[in-house]
Protein backbone atom coordinates (compact mmCIF):
# COMPACT_ATOMS: atom_id res chain seq x y z
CA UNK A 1 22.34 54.46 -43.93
CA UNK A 2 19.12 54.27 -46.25
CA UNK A 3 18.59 57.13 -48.15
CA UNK A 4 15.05 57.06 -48.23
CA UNK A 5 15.29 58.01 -44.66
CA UNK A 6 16.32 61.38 -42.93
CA UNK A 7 17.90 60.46 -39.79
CA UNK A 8 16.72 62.09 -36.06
CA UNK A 9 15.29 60.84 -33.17
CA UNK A 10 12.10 61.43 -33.60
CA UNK A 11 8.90 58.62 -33.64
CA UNK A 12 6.12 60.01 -31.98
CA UNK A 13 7.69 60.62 -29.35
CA UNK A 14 8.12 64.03 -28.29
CA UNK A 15 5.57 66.86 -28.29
CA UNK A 16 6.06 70.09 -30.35
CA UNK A 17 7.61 73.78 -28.31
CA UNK A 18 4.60 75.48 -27.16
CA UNK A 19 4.42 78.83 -29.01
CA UNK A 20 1.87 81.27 -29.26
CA UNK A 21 0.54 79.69 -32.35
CA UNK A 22 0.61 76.23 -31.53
CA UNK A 23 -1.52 77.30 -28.22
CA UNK A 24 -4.49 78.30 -30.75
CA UNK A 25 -4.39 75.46 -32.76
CA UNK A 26 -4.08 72.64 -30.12
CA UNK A 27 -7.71 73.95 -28.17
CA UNK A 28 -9.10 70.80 -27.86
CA UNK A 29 -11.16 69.11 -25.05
CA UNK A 30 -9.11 66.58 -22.07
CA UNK A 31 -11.08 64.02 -23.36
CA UNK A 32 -9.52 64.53 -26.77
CA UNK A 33 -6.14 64.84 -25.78
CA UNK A 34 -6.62 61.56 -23.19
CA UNK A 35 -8.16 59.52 -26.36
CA UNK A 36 -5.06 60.52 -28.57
CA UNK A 37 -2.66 59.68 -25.58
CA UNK A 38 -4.39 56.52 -25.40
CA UNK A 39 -4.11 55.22 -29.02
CA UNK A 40 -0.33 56.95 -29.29
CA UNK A 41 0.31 53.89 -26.41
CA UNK A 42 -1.45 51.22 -28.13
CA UNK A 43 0.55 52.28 -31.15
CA UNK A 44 3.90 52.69 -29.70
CA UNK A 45 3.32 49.08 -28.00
CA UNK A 46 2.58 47.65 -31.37
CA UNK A 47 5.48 49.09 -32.81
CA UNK A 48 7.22 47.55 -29.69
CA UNK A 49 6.06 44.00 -30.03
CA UNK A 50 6.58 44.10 -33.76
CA UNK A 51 10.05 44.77 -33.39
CA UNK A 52 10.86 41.66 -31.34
CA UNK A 53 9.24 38.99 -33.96
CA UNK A 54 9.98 38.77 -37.75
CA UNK A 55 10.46 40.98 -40.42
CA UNK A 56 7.14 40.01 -42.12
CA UNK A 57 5.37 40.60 -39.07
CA UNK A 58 6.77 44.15 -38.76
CA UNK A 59 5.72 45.04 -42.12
CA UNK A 60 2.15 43.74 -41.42
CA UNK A 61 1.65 45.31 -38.05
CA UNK A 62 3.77 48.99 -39.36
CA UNK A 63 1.23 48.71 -42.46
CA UNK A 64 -1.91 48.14 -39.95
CA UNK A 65 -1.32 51.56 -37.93
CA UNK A 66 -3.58 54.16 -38.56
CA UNK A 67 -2.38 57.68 -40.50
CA UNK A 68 -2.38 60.57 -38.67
CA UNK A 69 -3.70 62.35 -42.05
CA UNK A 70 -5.84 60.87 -44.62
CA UNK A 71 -2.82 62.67 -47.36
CA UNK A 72 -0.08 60.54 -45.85
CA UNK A 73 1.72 58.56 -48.84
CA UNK A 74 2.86 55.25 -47.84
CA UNK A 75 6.38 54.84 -48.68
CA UNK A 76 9.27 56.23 -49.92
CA UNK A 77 10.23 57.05 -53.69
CA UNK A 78 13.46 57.77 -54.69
CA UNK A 79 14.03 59.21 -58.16
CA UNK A 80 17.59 60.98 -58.12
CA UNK A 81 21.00 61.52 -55.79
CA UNK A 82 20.39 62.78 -52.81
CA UNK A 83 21.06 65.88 -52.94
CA UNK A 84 19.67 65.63 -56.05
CA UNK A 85 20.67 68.57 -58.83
CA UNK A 86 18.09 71.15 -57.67
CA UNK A 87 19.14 71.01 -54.14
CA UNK A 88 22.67 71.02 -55.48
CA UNK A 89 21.98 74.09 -57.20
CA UNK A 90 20.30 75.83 -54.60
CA UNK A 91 22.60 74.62 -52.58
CA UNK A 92 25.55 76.63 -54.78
CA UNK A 93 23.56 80.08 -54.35
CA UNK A 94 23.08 79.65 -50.72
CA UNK A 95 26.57 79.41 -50.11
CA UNK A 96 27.16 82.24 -51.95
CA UNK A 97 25.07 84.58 -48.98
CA UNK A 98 25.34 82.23 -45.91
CA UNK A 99 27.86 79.26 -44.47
CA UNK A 100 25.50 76.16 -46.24
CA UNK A 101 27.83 73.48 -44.48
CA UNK A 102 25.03 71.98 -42.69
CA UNK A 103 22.21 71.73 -45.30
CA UNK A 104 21.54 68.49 -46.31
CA UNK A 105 19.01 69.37 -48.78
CA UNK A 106 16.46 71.72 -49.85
CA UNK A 107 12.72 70.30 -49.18
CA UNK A 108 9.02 71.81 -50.88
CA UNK A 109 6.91 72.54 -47.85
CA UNK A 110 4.00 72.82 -50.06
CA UNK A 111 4.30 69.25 -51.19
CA UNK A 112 5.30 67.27 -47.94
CA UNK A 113 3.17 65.46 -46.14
CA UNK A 114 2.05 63.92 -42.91
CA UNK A 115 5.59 61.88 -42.20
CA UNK A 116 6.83 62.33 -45.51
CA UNK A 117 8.93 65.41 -46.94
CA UNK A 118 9.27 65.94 -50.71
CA UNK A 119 12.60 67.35 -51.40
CA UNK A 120 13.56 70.06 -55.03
CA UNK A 121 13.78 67.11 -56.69
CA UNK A 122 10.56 65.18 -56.23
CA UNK A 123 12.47 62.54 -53.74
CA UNK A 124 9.63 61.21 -51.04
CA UNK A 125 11.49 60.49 -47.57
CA UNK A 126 9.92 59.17 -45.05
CA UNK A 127 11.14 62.19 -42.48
CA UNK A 128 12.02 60.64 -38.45
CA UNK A 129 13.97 63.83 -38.04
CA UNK A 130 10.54 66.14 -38.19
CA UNK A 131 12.03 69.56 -38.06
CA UNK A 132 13.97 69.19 -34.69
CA UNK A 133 11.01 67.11 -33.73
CA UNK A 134 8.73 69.72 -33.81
CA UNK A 135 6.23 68.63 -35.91
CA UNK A 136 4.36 66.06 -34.16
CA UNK A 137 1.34 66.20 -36.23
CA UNK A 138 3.50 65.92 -39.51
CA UNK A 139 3.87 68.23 -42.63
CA UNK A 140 0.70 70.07 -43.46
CA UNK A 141 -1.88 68.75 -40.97
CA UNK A 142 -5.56 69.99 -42.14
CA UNK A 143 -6.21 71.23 -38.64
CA UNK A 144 -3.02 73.33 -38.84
CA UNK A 145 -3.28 74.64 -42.40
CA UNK A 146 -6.94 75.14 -41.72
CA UNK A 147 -6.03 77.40 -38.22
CA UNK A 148 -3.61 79.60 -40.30
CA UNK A 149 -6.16 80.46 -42.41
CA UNK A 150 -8.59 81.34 -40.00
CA UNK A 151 -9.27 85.17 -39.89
CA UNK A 152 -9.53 85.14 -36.30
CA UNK A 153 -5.94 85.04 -35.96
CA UNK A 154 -4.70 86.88 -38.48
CA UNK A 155 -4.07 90.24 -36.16
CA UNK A 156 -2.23 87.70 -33.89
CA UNK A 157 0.61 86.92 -36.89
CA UNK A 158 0.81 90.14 -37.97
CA UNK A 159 1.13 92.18 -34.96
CA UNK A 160 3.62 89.64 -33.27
CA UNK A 161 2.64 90.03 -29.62
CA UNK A 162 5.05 90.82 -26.65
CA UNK A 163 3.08 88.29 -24.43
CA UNK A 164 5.28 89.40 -21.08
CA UNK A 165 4.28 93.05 -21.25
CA UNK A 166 1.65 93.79 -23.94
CA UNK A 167 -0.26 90.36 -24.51
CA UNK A 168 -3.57 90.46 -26.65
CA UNK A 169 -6.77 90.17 -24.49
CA UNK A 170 -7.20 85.99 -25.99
CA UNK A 171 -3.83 84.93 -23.74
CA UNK A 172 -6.00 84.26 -20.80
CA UNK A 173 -8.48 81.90 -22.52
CA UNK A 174 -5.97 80.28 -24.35
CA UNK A 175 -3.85 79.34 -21.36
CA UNK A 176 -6.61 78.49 -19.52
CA UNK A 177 -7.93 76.20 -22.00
CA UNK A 178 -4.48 74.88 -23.40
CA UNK A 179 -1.04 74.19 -21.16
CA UNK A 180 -2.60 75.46 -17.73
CA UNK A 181 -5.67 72.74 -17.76
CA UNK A 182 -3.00 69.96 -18.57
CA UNK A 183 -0.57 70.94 -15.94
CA UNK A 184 0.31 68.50 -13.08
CA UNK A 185 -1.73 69.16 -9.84
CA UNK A 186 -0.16 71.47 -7.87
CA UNK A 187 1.58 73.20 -11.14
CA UNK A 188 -0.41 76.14 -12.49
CA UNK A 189 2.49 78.56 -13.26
CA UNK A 190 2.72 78.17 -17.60
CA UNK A 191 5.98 80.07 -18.91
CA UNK A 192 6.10 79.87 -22.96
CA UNK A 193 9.18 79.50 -24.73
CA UNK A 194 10.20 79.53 -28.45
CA UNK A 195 12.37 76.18 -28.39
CA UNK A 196 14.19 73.85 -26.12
CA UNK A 197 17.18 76.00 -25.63
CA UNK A 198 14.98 79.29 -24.13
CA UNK A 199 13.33 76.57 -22.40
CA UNK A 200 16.71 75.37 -20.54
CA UNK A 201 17.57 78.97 -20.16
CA UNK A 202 14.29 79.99 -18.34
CA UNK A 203 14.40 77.01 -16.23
CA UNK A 204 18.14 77.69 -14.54
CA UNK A 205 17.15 81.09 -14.25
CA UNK A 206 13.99 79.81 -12.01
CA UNK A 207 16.23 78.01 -10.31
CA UNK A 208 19.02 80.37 -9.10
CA UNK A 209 16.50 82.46 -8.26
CA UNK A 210 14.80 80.41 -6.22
CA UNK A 211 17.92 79.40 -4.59
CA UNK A 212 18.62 82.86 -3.68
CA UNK A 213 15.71 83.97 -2.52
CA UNK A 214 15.48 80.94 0.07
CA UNK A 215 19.08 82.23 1.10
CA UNK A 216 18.04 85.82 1.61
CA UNK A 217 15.41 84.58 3.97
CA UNK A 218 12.49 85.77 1.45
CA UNK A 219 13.99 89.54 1.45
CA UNK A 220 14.64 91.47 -1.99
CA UNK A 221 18.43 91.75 -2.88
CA UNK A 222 20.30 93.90 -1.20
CA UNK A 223 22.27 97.31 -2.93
CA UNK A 224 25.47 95.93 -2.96
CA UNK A 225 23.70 92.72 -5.01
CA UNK A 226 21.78 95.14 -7.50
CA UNK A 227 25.41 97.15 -8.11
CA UNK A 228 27.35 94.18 -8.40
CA UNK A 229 25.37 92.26 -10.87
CA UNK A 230 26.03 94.79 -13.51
CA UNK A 231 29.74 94.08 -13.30
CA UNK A 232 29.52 90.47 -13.15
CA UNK A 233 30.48 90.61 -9.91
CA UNK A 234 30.17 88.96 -6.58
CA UNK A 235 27.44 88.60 -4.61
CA UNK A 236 25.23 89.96 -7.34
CA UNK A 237 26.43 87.41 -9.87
CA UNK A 238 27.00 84.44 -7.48
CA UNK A 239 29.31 81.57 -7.90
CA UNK A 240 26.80 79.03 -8.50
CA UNK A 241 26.45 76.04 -11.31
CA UNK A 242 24.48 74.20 -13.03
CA UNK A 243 26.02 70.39 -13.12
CA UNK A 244 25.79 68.52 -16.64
CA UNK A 245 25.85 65.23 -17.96
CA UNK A 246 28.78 63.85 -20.77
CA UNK A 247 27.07 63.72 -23.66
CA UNK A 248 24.09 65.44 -22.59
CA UNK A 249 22.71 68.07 -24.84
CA UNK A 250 20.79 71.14 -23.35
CA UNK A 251 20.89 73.55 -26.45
CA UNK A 252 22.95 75.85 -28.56
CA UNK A 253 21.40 79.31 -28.27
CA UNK A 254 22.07 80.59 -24.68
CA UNK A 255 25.72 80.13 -22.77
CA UNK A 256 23.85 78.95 -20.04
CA UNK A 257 22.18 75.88 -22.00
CA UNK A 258 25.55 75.63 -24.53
CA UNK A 259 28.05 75.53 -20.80
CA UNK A 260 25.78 72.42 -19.60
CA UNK A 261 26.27 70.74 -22.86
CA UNK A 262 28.80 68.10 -23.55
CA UNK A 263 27.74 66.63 -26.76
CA UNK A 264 29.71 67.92 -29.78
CA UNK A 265 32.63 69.90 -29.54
CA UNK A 266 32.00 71.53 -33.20
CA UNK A 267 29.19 72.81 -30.82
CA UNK A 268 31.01 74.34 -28.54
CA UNK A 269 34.56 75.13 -29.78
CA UNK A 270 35.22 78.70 -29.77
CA UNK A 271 32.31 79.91 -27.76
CA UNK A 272 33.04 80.97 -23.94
CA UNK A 273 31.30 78.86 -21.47
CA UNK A 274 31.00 78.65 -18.20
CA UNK A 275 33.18 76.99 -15.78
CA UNK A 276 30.72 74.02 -14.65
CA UNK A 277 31.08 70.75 -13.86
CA UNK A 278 29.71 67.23 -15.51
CA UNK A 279 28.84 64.04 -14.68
CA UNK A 280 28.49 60.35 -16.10
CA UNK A 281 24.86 59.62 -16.26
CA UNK A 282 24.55 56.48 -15.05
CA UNK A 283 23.79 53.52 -18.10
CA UNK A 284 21.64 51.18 -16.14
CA UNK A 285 20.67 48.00 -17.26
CA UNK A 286 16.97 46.88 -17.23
CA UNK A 287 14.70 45.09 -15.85
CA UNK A 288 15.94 47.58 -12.96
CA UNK A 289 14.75 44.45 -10.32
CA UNK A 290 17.23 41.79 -11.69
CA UNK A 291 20.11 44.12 -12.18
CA UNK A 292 20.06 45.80 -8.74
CA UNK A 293 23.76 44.99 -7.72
CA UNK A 294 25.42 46.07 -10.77
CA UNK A 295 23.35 49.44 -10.86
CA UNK A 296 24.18 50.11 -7.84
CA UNK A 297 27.37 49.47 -8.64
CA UNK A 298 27.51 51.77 -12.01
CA UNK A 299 25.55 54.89 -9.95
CA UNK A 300 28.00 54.98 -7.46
CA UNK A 301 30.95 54.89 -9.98
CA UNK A 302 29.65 57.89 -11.30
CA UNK A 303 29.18 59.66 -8.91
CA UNK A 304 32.76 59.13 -7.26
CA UNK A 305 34.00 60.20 -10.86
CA UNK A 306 31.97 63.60 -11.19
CA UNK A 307 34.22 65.88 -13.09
CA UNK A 308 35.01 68.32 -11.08
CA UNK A 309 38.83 68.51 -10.81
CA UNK A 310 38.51 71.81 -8.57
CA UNK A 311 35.81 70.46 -6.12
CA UNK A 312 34.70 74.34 -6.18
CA UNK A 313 31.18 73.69 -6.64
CA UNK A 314 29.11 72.18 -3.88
CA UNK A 315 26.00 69.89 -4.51
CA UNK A 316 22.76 69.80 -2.55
């Protein structure tokens, strides 16, 4: 409800997509990368003890953290409505080219920064939401302003690269030296996506695939497969699901990611989805060793109560 806040669920907490761009930018040693990961934890547990004493103390220990940028303001300043008049005007010729329903307000990129956004009218919010939580460096980072403006990249942005069947000859060394040297052992396979949603997509793709292929024994698919898929049909388009969670969210861009979803029905209304099944995800209660008889309890309510009137699809 405070106004000097925009809402999300984001506190340095989640990491950004991995594009293309953010591969170049993010080259820095394991050691690095362990040292941030280390102070993130010491912060996050500060944050964590602060929040179970006094207001006072909160304040002291929130004010003791360290920036992530030496530009971050500290605190918010609110000088107008919000949406103040500029955004309200902009807001008026938007709607005149494109549906504006879901703009809040209209903020100057040039202006933000670290975990503050400066909106048209000169409002400073401290921003939680961070761009679908993809900014986890903050608005206008020196290291990422600095890499945009480094020449060595330049043919990168404006040539747009088709990494699956043209890539440029520095994909190699940045994999190796990015996503593939922090994969988990055993893990070296790195597929990019744009955003969560692609991400979902690629990753139920993997697995039907895989699926199949174990079925068929390792063999390719067969000629009745390839000529059925292009109709939709069975067995090339097999009756197989992917089973969701009520009130999970998996994405809004693919009808694989938007069928799994069960979040917001403004969402989904309208749109044709798949015929899948959901779940209740289980709310456990924690410590998990003093609760053990009533989560036990609440996991095997839910799964006697999987939503799946038809019993079609069949779990493994």
């Amino acid at each position: 409800g405070n106004k000097s806040c925009l809402s999300g669920t984001y506190l340095y907490n989640y990491l950004p997509s991995l594009t293309f761009f953010s591969l170049y930018v993010s080259r820095r040693p394991l050691s690095d990368l362990a040292e941030f990961a280390k102070d993130r934890t010491k912060m996050m547990g500060s944050i964590r003890r602060a929040l179970t004493g006094s207001s006072a103390r909160l304040r002291r220990s929130l004010a003791s953290l360290p920036a992530l940028q030496p530009s971050d303001p500290y605190g918010p300043l609110v000088k107008s409505s919000i949406p103040g008049p500029k955004s309200q005007a902009l807001l008026a010729r938007l709607g005149s080219m494109q549906d504006e329903r879901t703009v809040r307000l209209f903020i100057d990129y040039e202006k933000s920064a670290g975990n503050y956004a400066i909106d048209a009218d000169g409002n400073r919010l401290l921003d939680v939401y961070c761009q679908i939580a993809s900014l986890a460096l903050g608005y206008n980072h020196p290291d990422v302003v600095s890499s945009l403006r480094n020449p060595d990249i330049t043919h990168l942005f404006a040539n747009r690269p088709c990494l699956g069947v043209t890539p440029p000859i520095e994909l190699v060394n940045l994999l190796e030296s990015s996503v593939a040297s922090m994969s988990p052992p055993g893990l070296r396979q790195v597929m990019l996506a744009m955003c969560g949603s692609c991400a979902n997509e690629t990753a139920f793709k993997f697995a039907f695939i895989h699926y199949r292929h174990k079925l068929r024994h390792g063999s390719p698919p067969t000629p009745k497969e390839l000529r059925s898929s292009l109709t939709n049909q069975t067995p090339g388009s097999p009756d197989l699901a992917v089973l969701g969670f009520a009130g999970a969210n998996h994405g809004r861009s693919g009808s694989a990611s938007l069928s799994a979803s069960h979040h917001k029905a403004i969402c989904k209304v309208d749109y044709p989805a798949f015929d899948w099944p959901q779940a209740v995800f289980p709310r456990l209660k924690y410590p998990l060793n003093e609760n053990v008889v009533e989560n036990k309890r609440e996991e095997a309510t839910c799964l006697a109560g999987r939503r799946d009137p038809q019993r079609r699809h069949h779990f493994k």
